[in-house]
N, C-alpha and C. Protein backbone atom coordinates (compact mmCIF):
# COMPACT_ATOMS: atom_id res chain seq x y z
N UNK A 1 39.90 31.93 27.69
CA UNK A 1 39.08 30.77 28.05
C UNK A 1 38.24 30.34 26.83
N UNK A 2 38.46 29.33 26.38
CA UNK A 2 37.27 28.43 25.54
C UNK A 2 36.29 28.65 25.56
N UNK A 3 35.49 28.79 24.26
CA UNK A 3 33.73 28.73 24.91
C UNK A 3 33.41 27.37 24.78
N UNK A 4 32.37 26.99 25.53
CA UNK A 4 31.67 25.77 25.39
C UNK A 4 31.29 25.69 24.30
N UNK A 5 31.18 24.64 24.22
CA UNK A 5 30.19 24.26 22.33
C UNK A 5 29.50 23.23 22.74
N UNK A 6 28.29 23.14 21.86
CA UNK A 6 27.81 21.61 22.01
C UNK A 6 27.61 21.04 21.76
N UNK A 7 27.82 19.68 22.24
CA UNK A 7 28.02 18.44 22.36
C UNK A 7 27.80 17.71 20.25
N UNK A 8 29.19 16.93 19.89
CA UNK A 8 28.67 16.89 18.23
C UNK A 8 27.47 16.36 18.03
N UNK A 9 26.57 15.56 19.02
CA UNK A 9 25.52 14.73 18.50
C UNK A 9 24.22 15.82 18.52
N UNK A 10 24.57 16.50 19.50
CA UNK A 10 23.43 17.83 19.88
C UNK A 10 23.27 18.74 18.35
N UNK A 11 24.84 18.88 17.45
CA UNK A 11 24.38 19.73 16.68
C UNK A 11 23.93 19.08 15.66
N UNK A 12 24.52 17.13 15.37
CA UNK A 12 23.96 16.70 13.99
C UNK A 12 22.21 16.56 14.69
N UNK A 13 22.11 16.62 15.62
CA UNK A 13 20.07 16.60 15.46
C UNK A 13 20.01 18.17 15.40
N UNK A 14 20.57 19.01 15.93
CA UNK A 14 19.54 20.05 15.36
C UNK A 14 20.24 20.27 13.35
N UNK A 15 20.54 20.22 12.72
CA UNK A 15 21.05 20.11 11.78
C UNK A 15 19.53 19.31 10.98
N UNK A 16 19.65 18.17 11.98
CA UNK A 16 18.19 17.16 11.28
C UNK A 16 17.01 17.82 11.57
N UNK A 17 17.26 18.62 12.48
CA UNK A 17 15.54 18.68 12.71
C UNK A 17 15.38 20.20 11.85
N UNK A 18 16.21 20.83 11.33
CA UNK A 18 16.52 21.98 10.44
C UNK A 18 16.02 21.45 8.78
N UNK A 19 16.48 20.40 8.62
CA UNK A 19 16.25 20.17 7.43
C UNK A 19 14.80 19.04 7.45
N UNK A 20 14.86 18.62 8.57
CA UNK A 20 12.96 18.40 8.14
C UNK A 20 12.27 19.26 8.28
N UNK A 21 12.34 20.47 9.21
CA UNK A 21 11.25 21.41 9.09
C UNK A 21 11.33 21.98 7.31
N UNK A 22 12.35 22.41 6.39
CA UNK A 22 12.08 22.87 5.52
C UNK A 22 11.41 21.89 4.47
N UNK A 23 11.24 20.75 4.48
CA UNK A 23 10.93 19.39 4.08
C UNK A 23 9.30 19.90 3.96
N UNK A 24 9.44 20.77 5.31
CA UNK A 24 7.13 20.75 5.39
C UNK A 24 6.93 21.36 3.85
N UNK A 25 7.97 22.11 2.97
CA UNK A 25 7.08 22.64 1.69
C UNK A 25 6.48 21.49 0.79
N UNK A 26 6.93 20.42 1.05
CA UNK A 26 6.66 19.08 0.42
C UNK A 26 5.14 18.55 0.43
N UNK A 27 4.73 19.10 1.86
CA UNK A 27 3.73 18.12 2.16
C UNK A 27 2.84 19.63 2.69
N UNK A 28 1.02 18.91 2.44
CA UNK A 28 0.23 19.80 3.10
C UNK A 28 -0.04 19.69 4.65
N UNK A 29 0.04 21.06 5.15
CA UNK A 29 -0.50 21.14 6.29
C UNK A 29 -1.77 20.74 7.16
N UNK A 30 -2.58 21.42 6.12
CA UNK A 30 -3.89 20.79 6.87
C UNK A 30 -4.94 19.86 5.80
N UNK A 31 -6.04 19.89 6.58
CA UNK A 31 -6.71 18.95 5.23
C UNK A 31 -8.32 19.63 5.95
N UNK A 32 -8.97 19.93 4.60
CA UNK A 32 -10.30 20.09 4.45
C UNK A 32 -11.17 19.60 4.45
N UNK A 33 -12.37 18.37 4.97
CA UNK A 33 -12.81 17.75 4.03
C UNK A 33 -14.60 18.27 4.32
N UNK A 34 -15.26 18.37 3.10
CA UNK A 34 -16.76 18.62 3.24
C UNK A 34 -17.38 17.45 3.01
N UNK A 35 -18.34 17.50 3.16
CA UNK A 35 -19.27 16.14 2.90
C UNK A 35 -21.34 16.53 2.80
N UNK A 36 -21.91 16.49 1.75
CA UNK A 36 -22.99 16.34 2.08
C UNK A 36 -23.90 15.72 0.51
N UNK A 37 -25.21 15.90 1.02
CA UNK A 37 -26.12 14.63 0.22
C UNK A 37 -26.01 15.39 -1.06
N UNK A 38 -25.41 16.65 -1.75
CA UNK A 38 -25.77 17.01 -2.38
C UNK A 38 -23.93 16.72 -3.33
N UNK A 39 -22.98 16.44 -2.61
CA UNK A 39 -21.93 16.09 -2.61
C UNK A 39 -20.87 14.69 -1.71
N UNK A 40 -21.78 13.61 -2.13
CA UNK A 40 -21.66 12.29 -1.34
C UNK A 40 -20.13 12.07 -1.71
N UNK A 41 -19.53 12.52 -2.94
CA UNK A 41 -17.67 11.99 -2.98
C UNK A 41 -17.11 13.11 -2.08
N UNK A 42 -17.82 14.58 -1.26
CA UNK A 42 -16.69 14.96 -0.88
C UNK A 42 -16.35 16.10 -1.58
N UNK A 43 -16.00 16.96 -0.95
CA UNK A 43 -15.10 18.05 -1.37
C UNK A 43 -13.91 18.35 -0.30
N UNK A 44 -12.43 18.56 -0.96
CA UNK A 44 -11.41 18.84 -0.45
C UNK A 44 -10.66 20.01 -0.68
N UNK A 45 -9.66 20.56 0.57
CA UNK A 45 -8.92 21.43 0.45
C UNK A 45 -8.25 21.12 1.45
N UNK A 46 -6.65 21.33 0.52
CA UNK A 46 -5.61 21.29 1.23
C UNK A 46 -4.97 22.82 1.36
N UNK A 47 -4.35 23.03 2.85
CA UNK A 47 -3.61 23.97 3.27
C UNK A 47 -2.52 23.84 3.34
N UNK A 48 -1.54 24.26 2.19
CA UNK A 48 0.32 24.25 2.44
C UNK A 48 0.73 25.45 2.74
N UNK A 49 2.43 25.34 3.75
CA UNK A 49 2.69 26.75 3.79
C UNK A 49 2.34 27.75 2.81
N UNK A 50 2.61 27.50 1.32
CA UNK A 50 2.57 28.34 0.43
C UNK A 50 1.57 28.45 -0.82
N UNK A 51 0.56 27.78 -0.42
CA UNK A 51 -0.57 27.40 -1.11
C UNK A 51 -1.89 26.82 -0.73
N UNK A 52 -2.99 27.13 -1.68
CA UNK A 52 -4.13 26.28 -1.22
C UNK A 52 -4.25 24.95 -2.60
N UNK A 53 -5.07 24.19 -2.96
CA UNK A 53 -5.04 22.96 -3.75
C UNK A 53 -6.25 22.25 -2.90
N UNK A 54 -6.74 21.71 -3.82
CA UNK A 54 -8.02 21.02 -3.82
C UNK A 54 -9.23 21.85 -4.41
N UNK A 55 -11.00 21.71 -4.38
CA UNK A 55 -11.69 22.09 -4.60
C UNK A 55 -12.38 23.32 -4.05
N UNK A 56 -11.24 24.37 -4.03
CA UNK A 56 -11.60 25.77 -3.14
C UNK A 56 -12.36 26.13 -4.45
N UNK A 57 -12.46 26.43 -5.54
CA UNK A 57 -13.30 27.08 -6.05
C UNK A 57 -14.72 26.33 -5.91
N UNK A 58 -15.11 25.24 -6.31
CA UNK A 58 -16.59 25.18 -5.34
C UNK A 58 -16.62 25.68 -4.14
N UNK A 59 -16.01 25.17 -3.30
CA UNK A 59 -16.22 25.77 -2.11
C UNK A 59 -16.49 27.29 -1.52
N UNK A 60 -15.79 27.95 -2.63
CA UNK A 60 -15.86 29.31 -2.47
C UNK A 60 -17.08 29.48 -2.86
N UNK A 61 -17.72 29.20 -3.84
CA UNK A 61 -19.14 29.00 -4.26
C UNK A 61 -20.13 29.08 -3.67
N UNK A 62 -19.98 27.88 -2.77
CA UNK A 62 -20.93 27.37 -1.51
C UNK A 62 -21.16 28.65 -0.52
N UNK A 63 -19.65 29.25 -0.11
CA UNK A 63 -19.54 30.10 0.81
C UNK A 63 -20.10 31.58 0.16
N UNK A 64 -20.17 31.87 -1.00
CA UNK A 64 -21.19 33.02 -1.51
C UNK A 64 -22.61 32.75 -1.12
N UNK A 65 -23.11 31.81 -1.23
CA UNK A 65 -24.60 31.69 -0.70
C UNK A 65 -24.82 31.97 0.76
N UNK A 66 -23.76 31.87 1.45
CA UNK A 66 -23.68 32.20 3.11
C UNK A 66 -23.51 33.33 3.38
N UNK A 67 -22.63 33.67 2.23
CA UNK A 67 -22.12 35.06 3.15
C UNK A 67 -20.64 35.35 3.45
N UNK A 68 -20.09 34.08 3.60
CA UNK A 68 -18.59 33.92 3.78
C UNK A 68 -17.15 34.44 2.76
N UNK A 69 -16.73 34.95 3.01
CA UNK A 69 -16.03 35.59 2.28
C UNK A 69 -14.96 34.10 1.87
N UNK A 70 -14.08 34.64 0.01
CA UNK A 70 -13.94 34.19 -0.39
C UNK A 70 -12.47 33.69 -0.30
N UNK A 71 -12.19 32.60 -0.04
CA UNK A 71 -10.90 31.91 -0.17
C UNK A 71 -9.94 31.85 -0.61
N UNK A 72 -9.13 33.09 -0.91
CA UNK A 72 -7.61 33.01 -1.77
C UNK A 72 -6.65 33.13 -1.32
N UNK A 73 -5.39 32.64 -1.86
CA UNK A 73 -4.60 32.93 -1.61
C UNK A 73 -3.73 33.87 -1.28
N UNK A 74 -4.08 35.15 -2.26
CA UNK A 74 -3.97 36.46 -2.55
C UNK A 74 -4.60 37.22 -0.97
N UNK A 75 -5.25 37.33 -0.50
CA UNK A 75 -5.94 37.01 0.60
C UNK A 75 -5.37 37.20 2.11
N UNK A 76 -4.24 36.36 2.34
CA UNK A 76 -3.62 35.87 3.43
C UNK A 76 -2.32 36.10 3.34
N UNK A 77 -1.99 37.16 4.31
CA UNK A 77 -0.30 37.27 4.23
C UNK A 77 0.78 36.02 4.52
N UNK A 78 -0.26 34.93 5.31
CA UNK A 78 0.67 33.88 5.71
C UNK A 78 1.55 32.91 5.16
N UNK A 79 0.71 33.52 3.75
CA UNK A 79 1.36 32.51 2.47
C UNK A 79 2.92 33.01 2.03
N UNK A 80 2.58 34.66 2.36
CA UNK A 80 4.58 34.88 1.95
C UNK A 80 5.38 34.75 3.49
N UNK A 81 4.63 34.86 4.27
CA UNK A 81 5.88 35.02 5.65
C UNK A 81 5.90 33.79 6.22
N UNK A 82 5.21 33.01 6.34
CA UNK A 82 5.36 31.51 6.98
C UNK A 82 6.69 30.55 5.56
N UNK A 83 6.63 30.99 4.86
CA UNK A 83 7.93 30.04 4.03
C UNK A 83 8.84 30.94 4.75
N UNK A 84 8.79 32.14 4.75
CA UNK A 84 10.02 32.87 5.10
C UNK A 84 10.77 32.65 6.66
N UNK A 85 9.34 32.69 7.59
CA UNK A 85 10.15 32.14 8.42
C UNK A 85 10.44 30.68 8.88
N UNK A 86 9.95 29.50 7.69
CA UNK A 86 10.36 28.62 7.35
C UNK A 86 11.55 28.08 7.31
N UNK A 87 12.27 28.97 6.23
CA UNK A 87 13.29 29.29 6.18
C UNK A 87 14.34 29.45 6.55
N UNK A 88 13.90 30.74 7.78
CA UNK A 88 15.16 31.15 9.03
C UNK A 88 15.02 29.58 9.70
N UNK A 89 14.06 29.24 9.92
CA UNK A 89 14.12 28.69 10.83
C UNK A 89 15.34 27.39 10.29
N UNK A 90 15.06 27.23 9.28
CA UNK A 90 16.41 25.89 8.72
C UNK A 90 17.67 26.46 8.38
N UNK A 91 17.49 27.47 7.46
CA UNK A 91 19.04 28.42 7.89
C UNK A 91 19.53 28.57 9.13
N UNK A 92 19.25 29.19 10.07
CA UNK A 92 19.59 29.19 11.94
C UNK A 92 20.06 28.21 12.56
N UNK A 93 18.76 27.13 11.97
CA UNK A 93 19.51 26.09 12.93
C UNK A 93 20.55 25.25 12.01
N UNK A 94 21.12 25.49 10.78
CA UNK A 94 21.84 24.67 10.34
C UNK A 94 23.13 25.60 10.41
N UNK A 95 23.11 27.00 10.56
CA UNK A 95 24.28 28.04 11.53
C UNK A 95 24.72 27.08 13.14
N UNK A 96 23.56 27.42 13.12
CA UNK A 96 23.85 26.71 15.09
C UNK A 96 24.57 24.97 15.40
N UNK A 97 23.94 24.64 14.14
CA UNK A 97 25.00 22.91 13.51
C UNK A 97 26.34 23.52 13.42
N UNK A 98 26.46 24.54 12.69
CA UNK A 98 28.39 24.68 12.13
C UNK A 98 29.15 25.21 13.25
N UNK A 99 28.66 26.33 13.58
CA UNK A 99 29.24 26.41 14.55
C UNK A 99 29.30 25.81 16.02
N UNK A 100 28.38 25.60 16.34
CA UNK A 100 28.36 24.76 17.85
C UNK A 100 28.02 25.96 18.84
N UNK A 101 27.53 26.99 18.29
CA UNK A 101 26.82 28.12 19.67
C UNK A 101 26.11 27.74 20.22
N UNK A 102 26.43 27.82 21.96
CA UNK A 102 25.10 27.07 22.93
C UNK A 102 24.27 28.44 22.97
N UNK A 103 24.45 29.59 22.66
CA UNK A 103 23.90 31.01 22.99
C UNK A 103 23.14 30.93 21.97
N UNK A 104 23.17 30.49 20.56
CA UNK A 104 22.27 30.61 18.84
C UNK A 104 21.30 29.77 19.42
N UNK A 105 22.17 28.38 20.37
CA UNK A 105 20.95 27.39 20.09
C UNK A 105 19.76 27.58 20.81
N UNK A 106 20.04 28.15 22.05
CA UNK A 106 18.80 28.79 22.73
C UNK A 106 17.91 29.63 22.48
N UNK A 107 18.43 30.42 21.63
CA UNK A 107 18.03 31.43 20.77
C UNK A 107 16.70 30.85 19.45
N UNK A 108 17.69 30.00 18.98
CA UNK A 108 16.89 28.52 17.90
C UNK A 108 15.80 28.33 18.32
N UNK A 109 15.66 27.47 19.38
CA UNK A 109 15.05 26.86 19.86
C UNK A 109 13.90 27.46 20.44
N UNK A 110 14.17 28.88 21.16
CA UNK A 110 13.04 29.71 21.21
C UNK A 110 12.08 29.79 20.02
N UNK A 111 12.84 30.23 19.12
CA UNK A 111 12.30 30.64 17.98
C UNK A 111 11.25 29.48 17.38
N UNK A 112 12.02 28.28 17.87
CA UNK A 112 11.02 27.31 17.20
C UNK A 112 9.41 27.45 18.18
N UNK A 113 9.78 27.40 19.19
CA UNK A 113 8.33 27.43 20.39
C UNK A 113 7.46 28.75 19.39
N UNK A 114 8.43 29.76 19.60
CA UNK A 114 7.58 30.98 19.08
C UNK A 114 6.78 30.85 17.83
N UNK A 115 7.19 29.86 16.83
CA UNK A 115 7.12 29.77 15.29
C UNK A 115 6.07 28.94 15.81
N UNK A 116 6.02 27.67 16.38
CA UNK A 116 4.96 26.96 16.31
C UNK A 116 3.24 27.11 17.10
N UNK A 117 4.09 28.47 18.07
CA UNK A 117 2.59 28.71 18.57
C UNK A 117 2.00 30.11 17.90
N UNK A 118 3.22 31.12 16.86
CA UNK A 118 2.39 31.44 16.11
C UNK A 118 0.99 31.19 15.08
N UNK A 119 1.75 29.89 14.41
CA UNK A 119 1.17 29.25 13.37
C UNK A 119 -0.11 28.76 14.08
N UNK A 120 -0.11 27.81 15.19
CA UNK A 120 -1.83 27.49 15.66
C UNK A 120 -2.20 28.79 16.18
N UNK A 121 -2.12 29.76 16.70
CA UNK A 121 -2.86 30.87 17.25
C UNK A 121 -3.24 31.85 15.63
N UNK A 122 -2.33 32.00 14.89
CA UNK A 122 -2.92 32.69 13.87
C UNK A 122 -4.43 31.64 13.11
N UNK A 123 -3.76 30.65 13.14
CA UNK A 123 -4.45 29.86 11.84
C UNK A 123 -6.26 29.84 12.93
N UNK A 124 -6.24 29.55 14.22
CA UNK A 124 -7.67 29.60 14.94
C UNK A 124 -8.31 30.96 14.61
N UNK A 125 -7.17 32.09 14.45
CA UNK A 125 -7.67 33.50 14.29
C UNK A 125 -8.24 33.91 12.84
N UNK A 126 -7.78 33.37 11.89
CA UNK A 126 -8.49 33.37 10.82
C UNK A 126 -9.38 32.25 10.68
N UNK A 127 -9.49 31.38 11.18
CA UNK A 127 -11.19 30.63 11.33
C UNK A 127 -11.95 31.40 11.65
N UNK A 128 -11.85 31.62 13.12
CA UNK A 128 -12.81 32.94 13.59
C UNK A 128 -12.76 33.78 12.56
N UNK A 129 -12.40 34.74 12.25
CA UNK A 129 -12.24 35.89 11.03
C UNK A 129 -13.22 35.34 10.27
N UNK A 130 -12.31 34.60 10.07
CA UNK A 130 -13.75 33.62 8.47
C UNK A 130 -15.08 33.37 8.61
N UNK A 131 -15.68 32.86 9.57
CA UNK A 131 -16.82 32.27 10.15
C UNK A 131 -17.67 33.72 11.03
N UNK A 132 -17.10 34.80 11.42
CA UNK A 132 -17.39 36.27 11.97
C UNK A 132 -17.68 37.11 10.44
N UNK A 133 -16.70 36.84 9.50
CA UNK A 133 -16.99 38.23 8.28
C UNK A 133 -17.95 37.52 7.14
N UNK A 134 -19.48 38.20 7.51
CA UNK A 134 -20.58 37.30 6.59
C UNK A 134 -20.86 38.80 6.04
N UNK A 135 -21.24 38.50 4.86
CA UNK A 135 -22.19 39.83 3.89
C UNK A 135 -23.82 39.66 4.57
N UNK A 136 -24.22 40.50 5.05
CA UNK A 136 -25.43 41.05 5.36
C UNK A 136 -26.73 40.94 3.88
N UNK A 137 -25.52 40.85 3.08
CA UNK A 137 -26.60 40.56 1.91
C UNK A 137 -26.78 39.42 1.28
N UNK A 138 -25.99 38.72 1.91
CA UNK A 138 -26.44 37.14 1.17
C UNK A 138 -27.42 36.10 1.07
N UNK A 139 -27.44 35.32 -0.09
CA UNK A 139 -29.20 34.93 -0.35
C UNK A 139 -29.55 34.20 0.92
N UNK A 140 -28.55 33.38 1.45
CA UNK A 140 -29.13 33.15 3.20
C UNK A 140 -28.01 33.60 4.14
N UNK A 141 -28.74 33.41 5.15
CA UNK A 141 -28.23 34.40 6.10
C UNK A 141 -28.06 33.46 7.53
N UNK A 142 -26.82 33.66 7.94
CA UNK A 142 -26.41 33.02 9.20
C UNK A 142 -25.75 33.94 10.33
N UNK A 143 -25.56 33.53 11.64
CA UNK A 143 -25.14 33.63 12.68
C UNK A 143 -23.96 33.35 12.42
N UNK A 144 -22.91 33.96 13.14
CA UNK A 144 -21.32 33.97 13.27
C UNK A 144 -21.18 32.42 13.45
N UNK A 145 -19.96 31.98 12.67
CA UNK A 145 -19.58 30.25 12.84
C UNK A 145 -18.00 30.07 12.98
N UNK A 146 -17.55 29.16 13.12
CA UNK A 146 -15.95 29.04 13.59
C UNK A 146 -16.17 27.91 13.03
N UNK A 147 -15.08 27.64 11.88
CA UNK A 147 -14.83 25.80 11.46
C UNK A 147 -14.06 25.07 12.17
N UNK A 148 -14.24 23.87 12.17
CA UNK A 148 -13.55 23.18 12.73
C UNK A 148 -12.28 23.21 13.06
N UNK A 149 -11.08 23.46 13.79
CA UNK A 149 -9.88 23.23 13.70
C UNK A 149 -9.17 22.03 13.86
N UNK A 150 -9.94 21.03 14.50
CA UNK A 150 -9.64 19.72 14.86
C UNK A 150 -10.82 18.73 14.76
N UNK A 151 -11.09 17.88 14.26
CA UNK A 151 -11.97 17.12 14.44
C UNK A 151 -13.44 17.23 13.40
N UNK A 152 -14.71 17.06 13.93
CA UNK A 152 -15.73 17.28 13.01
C UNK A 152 -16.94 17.89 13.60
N UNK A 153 -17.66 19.07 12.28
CA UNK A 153 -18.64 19.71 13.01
C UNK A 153 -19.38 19.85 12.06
N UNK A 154 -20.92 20.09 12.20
CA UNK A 154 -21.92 20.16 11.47
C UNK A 154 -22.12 21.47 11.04
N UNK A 155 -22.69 22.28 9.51
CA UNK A 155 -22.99 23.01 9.28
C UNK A 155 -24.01 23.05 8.76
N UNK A 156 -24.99 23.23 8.82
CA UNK A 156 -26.18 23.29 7.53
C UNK A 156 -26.11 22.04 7.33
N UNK A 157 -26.14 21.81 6.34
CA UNK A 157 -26.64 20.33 5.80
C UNK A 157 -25.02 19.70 5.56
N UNK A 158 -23.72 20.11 5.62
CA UNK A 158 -22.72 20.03 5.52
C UNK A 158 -21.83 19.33 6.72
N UNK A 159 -21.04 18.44 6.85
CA UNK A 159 -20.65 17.62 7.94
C UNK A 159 -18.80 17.64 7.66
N UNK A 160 -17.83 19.02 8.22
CA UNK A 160 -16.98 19.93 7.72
C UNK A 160 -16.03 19.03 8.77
N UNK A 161 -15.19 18.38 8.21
CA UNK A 161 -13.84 17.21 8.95
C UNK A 161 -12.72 18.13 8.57
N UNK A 162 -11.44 18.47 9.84
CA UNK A 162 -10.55 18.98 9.47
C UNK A 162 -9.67 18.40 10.39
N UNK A 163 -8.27 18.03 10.04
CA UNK A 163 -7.00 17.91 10.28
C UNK A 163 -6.03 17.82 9.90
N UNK A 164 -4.74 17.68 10.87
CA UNK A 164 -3.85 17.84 10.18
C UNK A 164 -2.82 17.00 9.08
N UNK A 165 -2.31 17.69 7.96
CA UNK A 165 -1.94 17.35 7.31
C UNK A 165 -0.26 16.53 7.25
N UNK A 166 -0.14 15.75 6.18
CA UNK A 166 1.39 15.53 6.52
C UNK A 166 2.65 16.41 6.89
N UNK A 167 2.55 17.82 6.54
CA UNK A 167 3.62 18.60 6.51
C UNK A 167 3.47 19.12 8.02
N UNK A 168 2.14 19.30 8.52
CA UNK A 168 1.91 19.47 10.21
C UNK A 168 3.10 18.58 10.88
N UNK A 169 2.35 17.23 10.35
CA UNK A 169 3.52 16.25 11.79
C UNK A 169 5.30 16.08 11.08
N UNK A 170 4.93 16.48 9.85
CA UNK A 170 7.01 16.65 9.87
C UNK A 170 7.31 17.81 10.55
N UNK A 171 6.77 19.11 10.96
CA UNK A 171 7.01 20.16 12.02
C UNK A 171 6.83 19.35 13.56
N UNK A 172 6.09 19.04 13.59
CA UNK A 172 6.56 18.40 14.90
C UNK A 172 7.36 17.38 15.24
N UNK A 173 7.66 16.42 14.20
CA UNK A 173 8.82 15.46 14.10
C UNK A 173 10.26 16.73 14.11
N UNK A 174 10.01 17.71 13.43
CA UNK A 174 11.53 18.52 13.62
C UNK A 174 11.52 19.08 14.94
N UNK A 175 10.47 19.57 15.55
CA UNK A 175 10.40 19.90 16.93
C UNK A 175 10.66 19.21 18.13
N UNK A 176 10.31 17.80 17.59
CA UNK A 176 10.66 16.55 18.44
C UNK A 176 12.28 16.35 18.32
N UNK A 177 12.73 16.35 17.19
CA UNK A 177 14.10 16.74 17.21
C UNK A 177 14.86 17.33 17.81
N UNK A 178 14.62 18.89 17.87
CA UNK A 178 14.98 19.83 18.23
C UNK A 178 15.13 19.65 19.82
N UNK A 179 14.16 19.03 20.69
CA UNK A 179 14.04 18.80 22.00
C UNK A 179 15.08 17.97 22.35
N UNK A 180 14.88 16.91 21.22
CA UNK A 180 15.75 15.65 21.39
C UNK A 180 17.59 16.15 21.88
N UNK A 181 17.78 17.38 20.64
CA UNK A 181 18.67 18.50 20.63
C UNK A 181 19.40 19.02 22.48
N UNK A 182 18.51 19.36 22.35
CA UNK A 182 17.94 20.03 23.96
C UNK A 182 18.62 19.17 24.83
N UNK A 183 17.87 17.74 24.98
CA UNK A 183 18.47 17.00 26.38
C UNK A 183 19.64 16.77 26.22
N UNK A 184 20.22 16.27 25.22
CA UNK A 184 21.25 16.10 24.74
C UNK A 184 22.48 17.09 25.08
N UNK A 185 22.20 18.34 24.94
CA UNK A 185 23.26 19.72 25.37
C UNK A 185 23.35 19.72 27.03
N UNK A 186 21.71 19.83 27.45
CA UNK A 186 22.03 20.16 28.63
C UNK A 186 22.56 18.59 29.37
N UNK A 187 22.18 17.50 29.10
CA UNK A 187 23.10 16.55 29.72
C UNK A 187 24.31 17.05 29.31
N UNK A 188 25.16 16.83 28.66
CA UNK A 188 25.96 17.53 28.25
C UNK A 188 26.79 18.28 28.97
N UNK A 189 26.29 19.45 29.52
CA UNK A 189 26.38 20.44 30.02
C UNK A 189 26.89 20.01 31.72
N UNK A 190 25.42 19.24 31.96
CA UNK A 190 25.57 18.66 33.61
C UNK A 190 26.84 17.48 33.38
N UNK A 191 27.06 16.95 32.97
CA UNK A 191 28.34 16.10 32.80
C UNK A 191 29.54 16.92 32.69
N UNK A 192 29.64 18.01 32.29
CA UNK A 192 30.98 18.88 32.03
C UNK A 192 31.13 19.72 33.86
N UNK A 193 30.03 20.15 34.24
CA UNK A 193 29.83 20.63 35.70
C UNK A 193 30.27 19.54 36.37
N UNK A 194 29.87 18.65 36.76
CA UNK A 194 29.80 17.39 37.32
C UNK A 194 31.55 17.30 37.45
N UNK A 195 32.25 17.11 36.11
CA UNK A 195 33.62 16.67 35.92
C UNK A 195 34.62 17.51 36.33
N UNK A 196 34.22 19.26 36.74
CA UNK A 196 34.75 20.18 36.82
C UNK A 196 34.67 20.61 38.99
N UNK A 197 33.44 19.89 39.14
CA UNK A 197 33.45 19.76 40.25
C UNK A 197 34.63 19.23 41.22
């Protein structure tokens, strides 16, 4: 007996939505922005899978007078395993394009849910982390803080704007894909039942 495969249009989108997710190394994820009277242009930092860029060394600066520990790259394991599973994730699904496995693609597709609610549950967990680990000895001294993850919040004299970056919504444009993927098979699927009926 044949195995099912699916449907050719099901595998050229996941194929597409494979090769825009690896596309996110292009673009930053998130965006930093500070603001205060003592810095009216602004200070920025951008977050890419595999890097930071913008004005983290002031910033790191700022965050010695608090207490806040310091910003590197070196720092954060997420910087080598998020390309990596970057990666699988466009290798896999461009496997699951060649061959036409409805068993990989489910498999895929998990993986993508799993990948994308890693990435927001880690990334809230090192805010917290960040805003919780203060030196007891620093020239001032604060109460535990959480930065912004969405939107805008006041710190001190500091007015801390964060969202997401371009390489964010090409992950969800490939995820949107990927779904797109999805209806596509299982119609698919109910049309082959349907005909067999």
């Amino acid at each position: 007996m044949t195995k099912v495969k699916m449907p050719l249009l099901g595998r050229v989108l996941v194929a597409l939505s494979a090769l825009v997710a690896i596309s996110a190394f292009f673009f930053p994820l998130w965006h930093y922005y500070l603001e205060a009277p003592q810095y009216p242009e602004g200070l920025n930092m951008w977050i890419w899978l595999h890097k930071l860029t913008g004005q983290v060394y002031i910033i790191n600066d700022l965050n010695h007078y608090v207490g806040f520990m310091a910003i590197t790259e070196e720092m954060y394991w997420e910087f080598k395993v998020l390309p990596a599973l970057t990666v699988i994730l466009t290798l896999w699904g461009l496997w699951v394009a060649f061959t036409g496995s409805l068993r990989a693609f489910w498999w895929w597709f998990g993986y993508y849910i799993l990948y994308a609610l890693f990435g927001l549950v880690d990334f809230y967990y090192r805010l917290w982390q960040f805003g919780h680990t203060v030196d007891p000895h620093a020239p001032i001294r604060i109460e535990g803080y959480v930065p912004p993850m969405f939107g805008e919040k006041q710190f001190m004299n500091f007015l801390i704007r964060s969202e997401p970056g371009p390489g964010f919504y090409v992950l969800v444009g490939g995820f949107l894909v990927a779904l797109l993927a999805l209806i596509v098979t299982w119609q698919a699927g109910k049309a082959r039942q349907k005909a067999a009926a």
